[in-house]
PDB file of N, CA and C in Angstrom:
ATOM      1  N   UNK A   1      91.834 127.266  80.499  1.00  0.00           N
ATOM      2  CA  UNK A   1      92.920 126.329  80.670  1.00  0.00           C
ATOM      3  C   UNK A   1      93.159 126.157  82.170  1.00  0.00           C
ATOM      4  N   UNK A   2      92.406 124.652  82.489  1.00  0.00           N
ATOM      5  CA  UNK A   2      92.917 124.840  84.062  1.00  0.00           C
ATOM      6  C   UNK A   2      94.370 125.000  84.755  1.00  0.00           C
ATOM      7  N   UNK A   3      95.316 124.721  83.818  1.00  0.00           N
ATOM      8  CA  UNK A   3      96.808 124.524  84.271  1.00  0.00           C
ATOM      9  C   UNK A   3      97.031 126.148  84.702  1.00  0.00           C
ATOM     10  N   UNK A   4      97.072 127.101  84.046  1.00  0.00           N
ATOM     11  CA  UNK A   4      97.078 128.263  84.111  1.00  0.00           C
ATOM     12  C   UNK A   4      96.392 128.878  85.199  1.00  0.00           C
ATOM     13  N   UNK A   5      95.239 128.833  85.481  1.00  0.00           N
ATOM     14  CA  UNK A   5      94.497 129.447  86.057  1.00  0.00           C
ATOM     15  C   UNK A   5      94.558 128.459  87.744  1.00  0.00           C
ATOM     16  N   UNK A   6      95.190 127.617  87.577  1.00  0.00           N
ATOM     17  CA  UNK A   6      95.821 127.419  89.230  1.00  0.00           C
ATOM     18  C   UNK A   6      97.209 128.262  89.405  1.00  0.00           C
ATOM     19  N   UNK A   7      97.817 128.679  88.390  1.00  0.00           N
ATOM     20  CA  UNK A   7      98.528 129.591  89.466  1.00  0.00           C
ATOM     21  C   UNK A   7      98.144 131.075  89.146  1.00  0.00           C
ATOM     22  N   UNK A   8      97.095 131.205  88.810  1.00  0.00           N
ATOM     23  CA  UNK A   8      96.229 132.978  89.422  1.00  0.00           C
ATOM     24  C   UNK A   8      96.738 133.422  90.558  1.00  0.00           C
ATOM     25  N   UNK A   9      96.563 132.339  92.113  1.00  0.00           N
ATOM     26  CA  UNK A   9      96.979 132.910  93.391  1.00  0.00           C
ATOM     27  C   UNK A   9      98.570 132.955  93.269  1.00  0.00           C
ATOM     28  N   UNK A  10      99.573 132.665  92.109  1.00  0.00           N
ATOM     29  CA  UNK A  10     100.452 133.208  92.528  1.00  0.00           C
ATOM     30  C   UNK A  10     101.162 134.320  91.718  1.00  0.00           C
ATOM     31  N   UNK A  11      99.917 134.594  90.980  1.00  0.00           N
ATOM     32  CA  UNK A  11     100.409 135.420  89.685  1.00  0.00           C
ATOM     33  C   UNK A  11     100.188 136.943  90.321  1.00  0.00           C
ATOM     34  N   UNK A  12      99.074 137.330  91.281  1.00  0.00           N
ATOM     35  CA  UNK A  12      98.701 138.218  91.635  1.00  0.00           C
ATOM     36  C   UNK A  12      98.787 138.196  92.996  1.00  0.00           C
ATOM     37  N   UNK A  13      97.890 139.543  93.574  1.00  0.00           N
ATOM     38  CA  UNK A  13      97.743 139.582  95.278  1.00  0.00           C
ATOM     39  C   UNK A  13      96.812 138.867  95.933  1.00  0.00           C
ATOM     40  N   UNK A  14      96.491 138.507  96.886  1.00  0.00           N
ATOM     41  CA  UNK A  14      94.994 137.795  97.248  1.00  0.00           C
ATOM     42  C   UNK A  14      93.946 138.413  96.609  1.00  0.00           C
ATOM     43  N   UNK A  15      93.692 139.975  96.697  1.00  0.00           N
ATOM     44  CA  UNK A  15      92.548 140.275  96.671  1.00  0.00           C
ATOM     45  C   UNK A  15      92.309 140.728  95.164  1.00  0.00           C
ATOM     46  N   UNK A  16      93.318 140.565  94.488  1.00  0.00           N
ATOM     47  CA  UNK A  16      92.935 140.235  92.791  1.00  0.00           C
ATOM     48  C   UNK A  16      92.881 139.477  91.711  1.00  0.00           C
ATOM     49  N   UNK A  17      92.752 138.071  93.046  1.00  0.00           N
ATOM     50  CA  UNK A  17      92.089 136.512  91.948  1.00  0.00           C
ATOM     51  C   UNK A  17      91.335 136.756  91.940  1.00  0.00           C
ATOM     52  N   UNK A  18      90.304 137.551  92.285  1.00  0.00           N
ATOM     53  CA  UNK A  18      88.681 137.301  91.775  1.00  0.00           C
ATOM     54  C   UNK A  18      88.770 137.964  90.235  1.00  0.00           C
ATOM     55  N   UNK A  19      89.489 139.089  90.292  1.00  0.00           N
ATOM     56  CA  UNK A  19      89.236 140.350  89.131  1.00  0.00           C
ATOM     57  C   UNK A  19      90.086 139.587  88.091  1.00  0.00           C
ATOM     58  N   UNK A  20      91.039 139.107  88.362  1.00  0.00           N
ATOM     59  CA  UNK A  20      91.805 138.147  87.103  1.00  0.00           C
ATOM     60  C   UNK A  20      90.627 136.557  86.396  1.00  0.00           C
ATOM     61  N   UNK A  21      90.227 136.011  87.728  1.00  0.00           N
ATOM     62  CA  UNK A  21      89.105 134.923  87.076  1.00  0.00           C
ATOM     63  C   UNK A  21      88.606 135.946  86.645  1.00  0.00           C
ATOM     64  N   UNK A  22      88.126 136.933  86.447  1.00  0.00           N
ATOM     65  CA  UNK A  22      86.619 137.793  85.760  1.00  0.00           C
ATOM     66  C   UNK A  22      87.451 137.890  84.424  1.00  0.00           C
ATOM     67  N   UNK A  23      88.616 138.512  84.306  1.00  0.00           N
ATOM     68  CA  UNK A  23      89.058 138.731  83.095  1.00  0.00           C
ATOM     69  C   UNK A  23      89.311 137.727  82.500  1.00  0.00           C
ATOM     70  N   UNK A  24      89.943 136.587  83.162  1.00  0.00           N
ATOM     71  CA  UNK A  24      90.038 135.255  82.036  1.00  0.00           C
ATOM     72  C   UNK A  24      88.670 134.712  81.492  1.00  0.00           C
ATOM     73  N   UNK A  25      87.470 134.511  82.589  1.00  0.00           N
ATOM     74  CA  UNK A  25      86.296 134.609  81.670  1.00  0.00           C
ATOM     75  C   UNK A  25      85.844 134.886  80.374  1.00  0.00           C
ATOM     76  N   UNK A  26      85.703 136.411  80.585  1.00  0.00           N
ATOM     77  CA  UNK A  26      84.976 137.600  79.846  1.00  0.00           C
ATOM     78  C   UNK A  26      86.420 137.221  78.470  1.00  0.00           C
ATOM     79  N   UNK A  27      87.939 136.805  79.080  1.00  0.00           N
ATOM     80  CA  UNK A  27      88.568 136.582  77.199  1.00  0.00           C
ATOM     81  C   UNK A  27      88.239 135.372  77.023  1.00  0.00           C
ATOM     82  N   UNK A  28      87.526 134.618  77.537  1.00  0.00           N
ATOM     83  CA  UNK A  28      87.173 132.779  76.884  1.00  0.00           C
ATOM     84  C   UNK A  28      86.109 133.259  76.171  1.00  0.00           C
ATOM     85  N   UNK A  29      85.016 133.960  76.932  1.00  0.00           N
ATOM     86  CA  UNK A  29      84.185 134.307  75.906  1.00  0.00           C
ATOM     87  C   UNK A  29      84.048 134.786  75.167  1.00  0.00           C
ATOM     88  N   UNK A  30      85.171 135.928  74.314  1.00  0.00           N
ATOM     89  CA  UNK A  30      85.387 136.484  73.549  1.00  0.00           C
ATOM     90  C   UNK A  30      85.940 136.158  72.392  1.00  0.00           C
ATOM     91  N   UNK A  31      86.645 134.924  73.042  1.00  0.00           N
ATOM     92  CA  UNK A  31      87.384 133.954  72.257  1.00  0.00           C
ATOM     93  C   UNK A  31      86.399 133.399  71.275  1.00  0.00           C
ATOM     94  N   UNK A  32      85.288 132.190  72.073  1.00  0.00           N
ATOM     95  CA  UNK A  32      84.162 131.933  71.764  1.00  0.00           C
ATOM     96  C   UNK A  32      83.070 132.371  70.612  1.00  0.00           C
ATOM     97  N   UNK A  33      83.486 133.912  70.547  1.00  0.00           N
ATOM     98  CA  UNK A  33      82.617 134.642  70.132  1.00  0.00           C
ATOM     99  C   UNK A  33      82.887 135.453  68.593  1.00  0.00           C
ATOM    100  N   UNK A  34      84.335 136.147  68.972  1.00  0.00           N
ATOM    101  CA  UNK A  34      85.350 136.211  67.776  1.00  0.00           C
ATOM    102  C   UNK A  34      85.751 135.605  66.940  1.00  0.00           C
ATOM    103  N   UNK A  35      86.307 134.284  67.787  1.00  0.00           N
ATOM    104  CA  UNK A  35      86.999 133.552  66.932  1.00  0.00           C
ATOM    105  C   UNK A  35      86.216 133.051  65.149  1.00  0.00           C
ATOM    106  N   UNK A  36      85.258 132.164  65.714  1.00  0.00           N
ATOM    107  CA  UNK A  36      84.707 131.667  64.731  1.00  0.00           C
ATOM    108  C   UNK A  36      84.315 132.872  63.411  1.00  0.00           C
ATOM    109  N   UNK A  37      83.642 133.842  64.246  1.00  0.00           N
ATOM    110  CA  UNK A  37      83.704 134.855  62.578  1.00  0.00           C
ATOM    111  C   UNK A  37      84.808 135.587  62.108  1.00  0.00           C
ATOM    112  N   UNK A  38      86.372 135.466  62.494  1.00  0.00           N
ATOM    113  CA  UNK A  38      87.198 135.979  62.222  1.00  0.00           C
ATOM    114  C   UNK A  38      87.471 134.446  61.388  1.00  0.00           C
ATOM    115  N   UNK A  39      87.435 133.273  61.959  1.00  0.00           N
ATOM    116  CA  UNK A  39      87.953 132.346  61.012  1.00  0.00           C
ATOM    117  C   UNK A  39      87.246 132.009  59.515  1.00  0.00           C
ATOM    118  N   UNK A  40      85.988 132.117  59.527  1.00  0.00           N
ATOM    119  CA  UNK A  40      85.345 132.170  58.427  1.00  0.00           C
ATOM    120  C   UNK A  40      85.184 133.198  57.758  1.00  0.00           C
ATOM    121  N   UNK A  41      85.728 134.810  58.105  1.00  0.00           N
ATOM    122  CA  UNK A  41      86.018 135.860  57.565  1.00  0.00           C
ATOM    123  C   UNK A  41      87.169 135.852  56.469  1.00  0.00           C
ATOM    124  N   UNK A  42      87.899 135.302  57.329  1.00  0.00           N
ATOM    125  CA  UNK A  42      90.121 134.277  56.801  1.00  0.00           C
ATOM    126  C   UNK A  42      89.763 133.576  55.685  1.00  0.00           C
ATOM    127  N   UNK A  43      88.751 132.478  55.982  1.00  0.00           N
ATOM    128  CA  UNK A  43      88.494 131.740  55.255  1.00  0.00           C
ATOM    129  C   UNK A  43      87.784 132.171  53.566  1.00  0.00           C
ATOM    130  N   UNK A  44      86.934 132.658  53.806  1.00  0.00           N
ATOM    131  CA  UNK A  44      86.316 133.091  52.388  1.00  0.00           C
ATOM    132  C   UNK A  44      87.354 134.305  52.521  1.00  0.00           C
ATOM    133  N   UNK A  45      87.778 134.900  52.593  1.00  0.00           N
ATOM    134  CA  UNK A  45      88.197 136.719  51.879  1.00  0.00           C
ATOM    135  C   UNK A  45      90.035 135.984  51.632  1.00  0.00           C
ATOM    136  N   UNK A  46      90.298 135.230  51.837  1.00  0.00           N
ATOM    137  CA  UNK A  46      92.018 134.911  51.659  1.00  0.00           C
ATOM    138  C   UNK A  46      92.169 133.819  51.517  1.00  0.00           C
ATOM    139  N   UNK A  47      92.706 132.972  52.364  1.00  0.00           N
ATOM    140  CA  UNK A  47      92.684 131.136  52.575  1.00  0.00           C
ATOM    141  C   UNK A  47      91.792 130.746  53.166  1.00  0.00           C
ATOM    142  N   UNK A  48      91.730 129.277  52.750  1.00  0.00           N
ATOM    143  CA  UNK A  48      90.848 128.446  53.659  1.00  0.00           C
ATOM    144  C   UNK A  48      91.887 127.748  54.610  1.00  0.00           C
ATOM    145  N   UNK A  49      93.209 127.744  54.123  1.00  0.00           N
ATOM    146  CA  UNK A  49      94.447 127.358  55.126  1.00  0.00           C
ATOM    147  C   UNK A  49      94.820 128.256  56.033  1.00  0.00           C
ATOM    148  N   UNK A  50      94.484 130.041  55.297  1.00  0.00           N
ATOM    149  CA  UNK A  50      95.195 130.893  56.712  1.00  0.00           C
ATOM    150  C   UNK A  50      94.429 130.329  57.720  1.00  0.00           C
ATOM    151  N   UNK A  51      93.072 130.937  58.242  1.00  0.00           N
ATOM    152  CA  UNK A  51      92.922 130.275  59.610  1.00  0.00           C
ATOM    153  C   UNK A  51      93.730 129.336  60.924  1.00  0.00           C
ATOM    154  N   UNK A  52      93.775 127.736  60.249  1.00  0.00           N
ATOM    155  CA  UNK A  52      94.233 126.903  60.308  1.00  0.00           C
ATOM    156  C   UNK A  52      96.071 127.085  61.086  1.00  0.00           C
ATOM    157  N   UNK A  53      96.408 127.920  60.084  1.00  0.00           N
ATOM    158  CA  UNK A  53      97.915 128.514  60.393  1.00  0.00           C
ATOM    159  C   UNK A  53      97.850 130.020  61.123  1.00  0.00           C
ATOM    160  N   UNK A  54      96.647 130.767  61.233  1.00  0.00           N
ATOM    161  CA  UNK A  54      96.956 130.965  62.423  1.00  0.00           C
ATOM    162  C   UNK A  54      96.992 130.500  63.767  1.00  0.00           C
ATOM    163  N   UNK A  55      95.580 129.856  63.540  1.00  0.00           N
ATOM    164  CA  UNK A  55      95.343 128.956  64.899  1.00  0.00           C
ATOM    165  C   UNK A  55      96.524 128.174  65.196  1.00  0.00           C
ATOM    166  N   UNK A  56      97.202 127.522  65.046  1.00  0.00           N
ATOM    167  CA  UNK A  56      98.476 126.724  64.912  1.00  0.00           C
ATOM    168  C   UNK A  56      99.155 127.662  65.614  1.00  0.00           C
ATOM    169  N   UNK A  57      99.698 128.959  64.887  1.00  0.00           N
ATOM    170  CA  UNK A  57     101.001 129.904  65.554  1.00  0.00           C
ATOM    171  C   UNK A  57     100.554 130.495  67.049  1.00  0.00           C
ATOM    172  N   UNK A  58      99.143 130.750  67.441  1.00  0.00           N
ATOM    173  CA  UNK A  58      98.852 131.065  68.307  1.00  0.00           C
ATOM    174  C   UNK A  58      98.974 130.033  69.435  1.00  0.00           C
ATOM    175  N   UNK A  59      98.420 128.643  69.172  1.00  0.00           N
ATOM    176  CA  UNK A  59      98.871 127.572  69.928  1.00  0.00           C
ATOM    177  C   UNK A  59     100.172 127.438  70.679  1.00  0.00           C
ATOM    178  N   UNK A  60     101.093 127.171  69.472  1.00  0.00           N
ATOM    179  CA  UNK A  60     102.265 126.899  69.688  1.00  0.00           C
ATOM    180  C   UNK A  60     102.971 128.122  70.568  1.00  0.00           C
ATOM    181  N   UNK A  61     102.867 129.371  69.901  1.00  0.00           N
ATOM    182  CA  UNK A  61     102.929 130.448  70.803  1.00  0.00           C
ATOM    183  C   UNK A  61     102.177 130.966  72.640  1.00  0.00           C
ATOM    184  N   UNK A  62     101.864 130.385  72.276  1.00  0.00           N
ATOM    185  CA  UNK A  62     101.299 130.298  73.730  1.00  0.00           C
ATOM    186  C   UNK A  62     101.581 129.086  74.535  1.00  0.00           C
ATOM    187  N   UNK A  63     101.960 128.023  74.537  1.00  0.00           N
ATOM    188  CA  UNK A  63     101.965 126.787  74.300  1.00  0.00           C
ATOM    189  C   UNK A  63     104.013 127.130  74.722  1.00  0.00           C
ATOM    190  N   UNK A  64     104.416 127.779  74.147  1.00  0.00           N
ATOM    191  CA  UNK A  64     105.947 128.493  74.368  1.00  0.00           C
ATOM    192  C   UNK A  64     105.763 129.298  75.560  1.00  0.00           C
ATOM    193  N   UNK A  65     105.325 130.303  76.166  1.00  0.00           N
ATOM    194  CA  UNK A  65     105.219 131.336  77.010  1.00  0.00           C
ATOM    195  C   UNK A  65     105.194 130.438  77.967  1.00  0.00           C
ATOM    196  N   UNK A  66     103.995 129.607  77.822  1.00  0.00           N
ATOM    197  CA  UNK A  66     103.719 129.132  79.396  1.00  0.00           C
ATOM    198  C   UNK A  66     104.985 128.216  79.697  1.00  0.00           C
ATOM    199  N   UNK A  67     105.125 127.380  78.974  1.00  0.00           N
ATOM    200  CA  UNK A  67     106.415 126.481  79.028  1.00  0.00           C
ATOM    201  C   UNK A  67     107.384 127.710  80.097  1.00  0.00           C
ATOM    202  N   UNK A  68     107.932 128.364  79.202  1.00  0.00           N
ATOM    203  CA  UNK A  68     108.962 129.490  79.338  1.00  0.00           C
ATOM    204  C   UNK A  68     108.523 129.712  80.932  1.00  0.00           C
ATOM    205  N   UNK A  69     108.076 130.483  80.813  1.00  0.00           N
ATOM    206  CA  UNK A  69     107.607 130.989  82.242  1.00  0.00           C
ATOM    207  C   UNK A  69     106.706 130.178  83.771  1.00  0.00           C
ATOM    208  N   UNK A  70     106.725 129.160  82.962  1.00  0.00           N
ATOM    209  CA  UNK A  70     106.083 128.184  83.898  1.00  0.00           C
ATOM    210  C   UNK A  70     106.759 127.966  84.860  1.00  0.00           C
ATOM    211  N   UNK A  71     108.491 127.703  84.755  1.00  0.00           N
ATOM    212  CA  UNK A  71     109.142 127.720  85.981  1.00  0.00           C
ATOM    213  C   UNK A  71     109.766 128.062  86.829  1.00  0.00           C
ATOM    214  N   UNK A  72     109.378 130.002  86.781  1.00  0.00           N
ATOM    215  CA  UNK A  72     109.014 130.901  87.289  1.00  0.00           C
ATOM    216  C   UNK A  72     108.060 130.505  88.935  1.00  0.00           C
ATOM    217  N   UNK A  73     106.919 129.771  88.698  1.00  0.00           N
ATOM    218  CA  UNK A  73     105.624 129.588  89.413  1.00  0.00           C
ATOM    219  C   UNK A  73     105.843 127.989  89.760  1.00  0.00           C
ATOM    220  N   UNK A  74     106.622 127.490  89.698  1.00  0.00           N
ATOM    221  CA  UNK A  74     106.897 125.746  89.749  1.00  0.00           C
ATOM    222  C   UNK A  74     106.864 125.804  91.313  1.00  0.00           C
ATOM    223  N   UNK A  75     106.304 124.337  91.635  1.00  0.00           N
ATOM    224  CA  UNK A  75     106.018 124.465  92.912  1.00  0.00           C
ATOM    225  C   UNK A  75     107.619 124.248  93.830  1.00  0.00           C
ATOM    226  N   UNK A  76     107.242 124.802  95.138  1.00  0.00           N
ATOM    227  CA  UNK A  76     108.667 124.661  95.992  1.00  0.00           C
ATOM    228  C   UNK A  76     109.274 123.335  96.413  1.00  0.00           C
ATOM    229  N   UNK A  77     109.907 122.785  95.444  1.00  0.00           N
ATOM    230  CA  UNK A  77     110.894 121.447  95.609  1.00  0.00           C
ATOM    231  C   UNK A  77     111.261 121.289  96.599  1.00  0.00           C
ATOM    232  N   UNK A  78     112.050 121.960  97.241  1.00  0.00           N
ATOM    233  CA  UNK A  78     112.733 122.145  98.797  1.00  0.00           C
ATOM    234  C   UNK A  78     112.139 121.617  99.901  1.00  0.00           C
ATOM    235  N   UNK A  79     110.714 121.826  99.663  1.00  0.00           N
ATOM    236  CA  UNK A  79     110.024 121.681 100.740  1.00  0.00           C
ATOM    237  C   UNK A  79     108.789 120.493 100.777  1.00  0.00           C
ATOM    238  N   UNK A  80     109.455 119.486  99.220  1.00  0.00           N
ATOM    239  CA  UNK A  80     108.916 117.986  99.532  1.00  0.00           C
ATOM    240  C   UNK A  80     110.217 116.664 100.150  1.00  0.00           C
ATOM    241  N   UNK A  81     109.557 115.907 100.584  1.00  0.00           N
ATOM    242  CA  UNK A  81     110.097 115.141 101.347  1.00  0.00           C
ATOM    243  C   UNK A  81     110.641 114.081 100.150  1.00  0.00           C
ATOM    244  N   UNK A  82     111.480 113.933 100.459  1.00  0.00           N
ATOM    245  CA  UNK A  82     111.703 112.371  99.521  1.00  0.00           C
ATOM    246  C   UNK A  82     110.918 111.571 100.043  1.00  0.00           C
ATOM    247  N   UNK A  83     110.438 110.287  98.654  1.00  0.00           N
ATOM    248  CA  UNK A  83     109.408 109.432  99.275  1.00  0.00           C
ATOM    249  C   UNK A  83     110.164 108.011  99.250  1.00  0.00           C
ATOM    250  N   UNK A  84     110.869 107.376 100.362  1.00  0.00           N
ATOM    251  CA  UNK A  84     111.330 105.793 100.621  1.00  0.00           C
ATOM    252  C   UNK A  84     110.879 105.121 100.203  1.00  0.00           C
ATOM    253  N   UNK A  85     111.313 104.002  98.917  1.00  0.00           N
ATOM    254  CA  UNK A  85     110.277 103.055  98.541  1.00  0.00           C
ATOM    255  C   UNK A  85     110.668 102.036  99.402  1.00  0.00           C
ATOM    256  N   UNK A  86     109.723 101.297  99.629  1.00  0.00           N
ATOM    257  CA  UNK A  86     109.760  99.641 100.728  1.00  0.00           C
ATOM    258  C   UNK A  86     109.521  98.353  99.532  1.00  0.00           C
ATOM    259  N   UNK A  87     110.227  97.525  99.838  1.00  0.00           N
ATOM    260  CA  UNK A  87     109.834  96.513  99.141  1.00  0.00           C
ATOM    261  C   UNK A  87     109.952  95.615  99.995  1.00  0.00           C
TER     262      UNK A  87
END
């Protein structure tokens, strides 16, 4: 998620955006990798809807956090200029 991963430099110290990109990686790919046989695991052994509704709660749940905490990391207002329109 690029939205997220621009504020890495302000989530951490300088010298541990590299080790945070490594970890967001290594969970995309895990994501990638998990996901699908956990959903077709859901799917045949319970619902063919659980999946679906989890994927959904995880969305939305996450989808909440960042909201939430997003303006925490919002950029510094203060220090844009108003812009004069000319007509």
């Amino acid at each position: 998620m690029p939205v997220v991963r621009a504020l890495y430099p302000q989530l951490v110290p300088r010298d541990g955006v590299r080790a945070l990109f490594a970890l967001d990686t290594t969970a995309q790919n895990l994501i990638w990798v998990i996901g699908p046989v956990a959903a077709t695991f859901l799917a045949s052994a319970v619902s063919t809807a659980l999946p679906l509704v989890v994927s959904a709660c995880v969305t939305v749940g996450g989808t909440v956090c960042f909201l939430v905490n997003a303006r925490e990391f919002g950029p510094n207002c203060s220090a844009i200029q108003p812009h004069s329109a000319r007509f």
